[in-house]
Protein backbone atom coordinates (compact mmCIF):
# COMPACT_ATOMS: atom_id res chain seq x y z
CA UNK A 1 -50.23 49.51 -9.01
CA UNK A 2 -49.69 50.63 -4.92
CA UNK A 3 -47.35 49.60 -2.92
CA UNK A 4 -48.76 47.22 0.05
CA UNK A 5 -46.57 48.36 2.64
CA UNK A 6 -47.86 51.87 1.91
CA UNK A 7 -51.17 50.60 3.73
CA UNK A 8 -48.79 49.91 6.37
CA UNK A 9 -49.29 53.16 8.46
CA UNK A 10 -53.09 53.06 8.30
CA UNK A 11 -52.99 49.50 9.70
CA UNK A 12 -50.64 49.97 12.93
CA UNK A 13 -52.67 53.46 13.43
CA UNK A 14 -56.32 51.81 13.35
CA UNK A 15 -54.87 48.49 15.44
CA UNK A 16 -53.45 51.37 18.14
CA UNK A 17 -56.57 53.06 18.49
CA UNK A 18 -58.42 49.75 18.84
CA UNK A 19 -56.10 49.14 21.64
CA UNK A 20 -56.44 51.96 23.22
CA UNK A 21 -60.33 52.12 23.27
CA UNK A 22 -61.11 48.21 23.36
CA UNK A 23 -64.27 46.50 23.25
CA UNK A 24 -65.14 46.12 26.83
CA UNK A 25 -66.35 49.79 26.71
CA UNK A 26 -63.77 51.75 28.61
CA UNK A 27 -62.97 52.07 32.79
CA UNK A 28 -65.75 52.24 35.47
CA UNK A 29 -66.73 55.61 35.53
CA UNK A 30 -67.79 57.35 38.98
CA UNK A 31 -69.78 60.39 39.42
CA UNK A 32 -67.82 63.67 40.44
CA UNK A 33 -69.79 67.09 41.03
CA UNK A 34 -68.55 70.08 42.85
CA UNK A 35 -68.15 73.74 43.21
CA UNK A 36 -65.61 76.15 42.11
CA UNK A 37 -65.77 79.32 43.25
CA UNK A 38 -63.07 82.41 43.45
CA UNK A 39 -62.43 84.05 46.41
CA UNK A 40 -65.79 82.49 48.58
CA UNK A 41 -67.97 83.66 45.28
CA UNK A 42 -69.66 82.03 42.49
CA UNK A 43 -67.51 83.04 38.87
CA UNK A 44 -67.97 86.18 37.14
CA UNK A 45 -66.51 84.12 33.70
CA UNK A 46 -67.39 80.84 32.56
CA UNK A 47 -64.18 78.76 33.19
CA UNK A 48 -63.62 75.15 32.45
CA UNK A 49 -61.93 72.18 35.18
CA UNK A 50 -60.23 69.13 34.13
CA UNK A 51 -59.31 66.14 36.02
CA UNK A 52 -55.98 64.91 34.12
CA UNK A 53 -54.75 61.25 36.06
CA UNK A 54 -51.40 61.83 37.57
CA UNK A 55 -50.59 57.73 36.63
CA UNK A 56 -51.24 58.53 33.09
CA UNK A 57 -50.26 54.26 32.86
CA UNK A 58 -53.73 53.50 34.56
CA UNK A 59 -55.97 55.49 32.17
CA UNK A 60 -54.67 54.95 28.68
CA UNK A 61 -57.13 58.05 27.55
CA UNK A 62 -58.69 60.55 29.20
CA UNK A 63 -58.98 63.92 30.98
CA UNK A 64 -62.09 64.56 32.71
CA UNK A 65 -63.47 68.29 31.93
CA UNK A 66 -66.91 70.01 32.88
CA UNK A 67 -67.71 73.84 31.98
CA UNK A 68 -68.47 75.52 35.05
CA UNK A 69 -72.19 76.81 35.54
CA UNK A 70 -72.74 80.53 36.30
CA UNK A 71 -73.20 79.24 40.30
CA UNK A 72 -69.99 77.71 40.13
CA UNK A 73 -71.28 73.80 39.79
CA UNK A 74 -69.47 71.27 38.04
CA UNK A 75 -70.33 67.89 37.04
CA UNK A 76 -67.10 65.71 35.42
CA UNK A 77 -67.54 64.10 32.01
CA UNK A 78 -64.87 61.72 30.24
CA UNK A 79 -63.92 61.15 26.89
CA UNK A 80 -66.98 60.31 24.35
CA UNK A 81 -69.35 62.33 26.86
CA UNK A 82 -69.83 60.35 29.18
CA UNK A 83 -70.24 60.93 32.75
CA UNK A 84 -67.36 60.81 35.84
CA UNK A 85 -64.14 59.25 35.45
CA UNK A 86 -62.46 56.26 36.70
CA UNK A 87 -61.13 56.25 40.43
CA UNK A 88 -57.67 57.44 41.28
CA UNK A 89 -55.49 60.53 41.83
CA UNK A 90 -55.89 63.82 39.59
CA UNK A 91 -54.19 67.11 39.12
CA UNK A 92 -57.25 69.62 38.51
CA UNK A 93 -57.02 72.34 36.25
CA UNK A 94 -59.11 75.84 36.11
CA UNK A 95 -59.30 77.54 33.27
CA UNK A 96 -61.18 80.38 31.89
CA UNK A 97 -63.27 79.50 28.56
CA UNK A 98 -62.25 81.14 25.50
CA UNK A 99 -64.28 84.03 23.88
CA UNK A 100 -67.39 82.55 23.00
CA UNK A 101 -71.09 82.92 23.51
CA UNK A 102 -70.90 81.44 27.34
CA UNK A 103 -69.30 84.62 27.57
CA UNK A 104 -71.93 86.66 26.97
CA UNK A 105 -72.87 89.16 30.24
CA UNK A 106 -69.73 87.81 32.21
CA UNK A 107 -66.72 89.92 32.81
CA UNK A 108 -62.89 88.83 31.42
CA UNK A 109 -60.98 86.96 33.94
CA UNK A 110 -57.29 85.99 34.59
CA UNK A 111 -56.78 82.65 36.43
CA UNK A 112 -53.14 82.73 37.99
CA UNK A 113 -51.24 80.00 36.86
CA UNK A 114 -51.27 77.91 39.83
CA UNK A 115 -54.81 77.05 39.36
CA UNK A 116 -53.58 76.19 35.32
CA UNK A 117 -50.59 75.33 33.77
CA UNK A 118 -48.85 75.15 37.13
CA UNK A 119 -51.39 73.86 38.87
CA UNK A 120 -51.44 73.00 42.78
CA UNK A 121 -54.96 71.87 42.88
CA UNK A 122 -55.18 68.17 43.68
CA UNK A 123 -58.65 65.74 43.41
CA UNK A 124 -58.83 62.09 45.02
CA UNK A 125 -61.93 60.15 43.24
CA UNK A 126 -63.08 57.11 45.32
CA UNK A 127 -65.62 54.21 43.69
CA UNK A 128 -68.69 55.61 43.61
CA UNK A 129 -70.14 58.86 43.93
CA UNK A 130 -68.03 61.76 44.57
CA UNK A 131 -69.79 65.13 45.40
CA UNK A 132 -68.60 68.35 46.80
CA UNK A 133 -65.17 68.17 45.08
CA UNK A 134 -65.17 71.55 45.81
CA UNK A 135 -62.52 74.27 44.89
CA UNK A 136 -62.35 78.06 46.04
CA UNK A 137 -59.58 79.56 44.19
CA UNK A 138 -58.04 83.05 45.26
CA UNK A 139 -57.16 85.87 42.57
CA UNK A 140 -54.98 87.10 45.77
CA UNK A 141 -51.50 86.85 45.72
């Protein structure tokens, strides 16, 4: 015989993701492409961006992210793969992909921190389309 407050847990966990994702099919996505390149040139290493909402309140989920093409386009994709993200303020993120087979023929990279996990790089997305969010990041100190 179980316990029914043992399904408990399951229950609040599946309501809470319900509530997060809803039914009306998730905030009005907007197209953002751009370029990233390092020091005025295209990448040597494939390197990833994300878009992460500073007002984490407005999107309950959701960083944007887009792998970085070998000319140093990006187009943004949210959650579920689908593309842009909702309007507002972001704190962008460059980061270098880890070893894998987008590796292959492109030279190991360092991304300073700044550009990372203390990031400085800012994004405003407006309604609508949003090209040339561009970003040219310096390995110079």
């Amino acid at each position: 015989m179980t316990n029914t407050l043992s399904h408990l847990p399951t229950v609040l966990c599946a309501l809470l993701v319900s509530a997060i994702v809803g039914c009306g099919g998730g905030p009005k996505l907007n197209e953002v492409s751009g370029k990233v390149t390092i020091d005025g040139v295209n990448p040597s290493a494939a390197l990833e961006i994300l878009f992460m909402p500073v007002d984490n309140q407005k999107h309950t989920i959701g960083t944007g992210r887009s792998v970085v093409q070998r000319d140093g386009t990006y187009k943004m994709y949210y959650p579920g793969g689908k593309e842009g993200v909702p309007a507002g303020e972001y704190t962008v993120s460059i980061e270098v992909v880890p070893d894998d087979e987008s590796q292959e023929g492109r030279s190991r990279l360092i991304i300073p921190e700044r550009y990372n996990s203390a990031t400085e790089l800012k994004a405003t997305v407006k309604p609508g389309k949003n090209e040339n969010i561009d970003f040219d990041i310096s390995l110079k100190r």
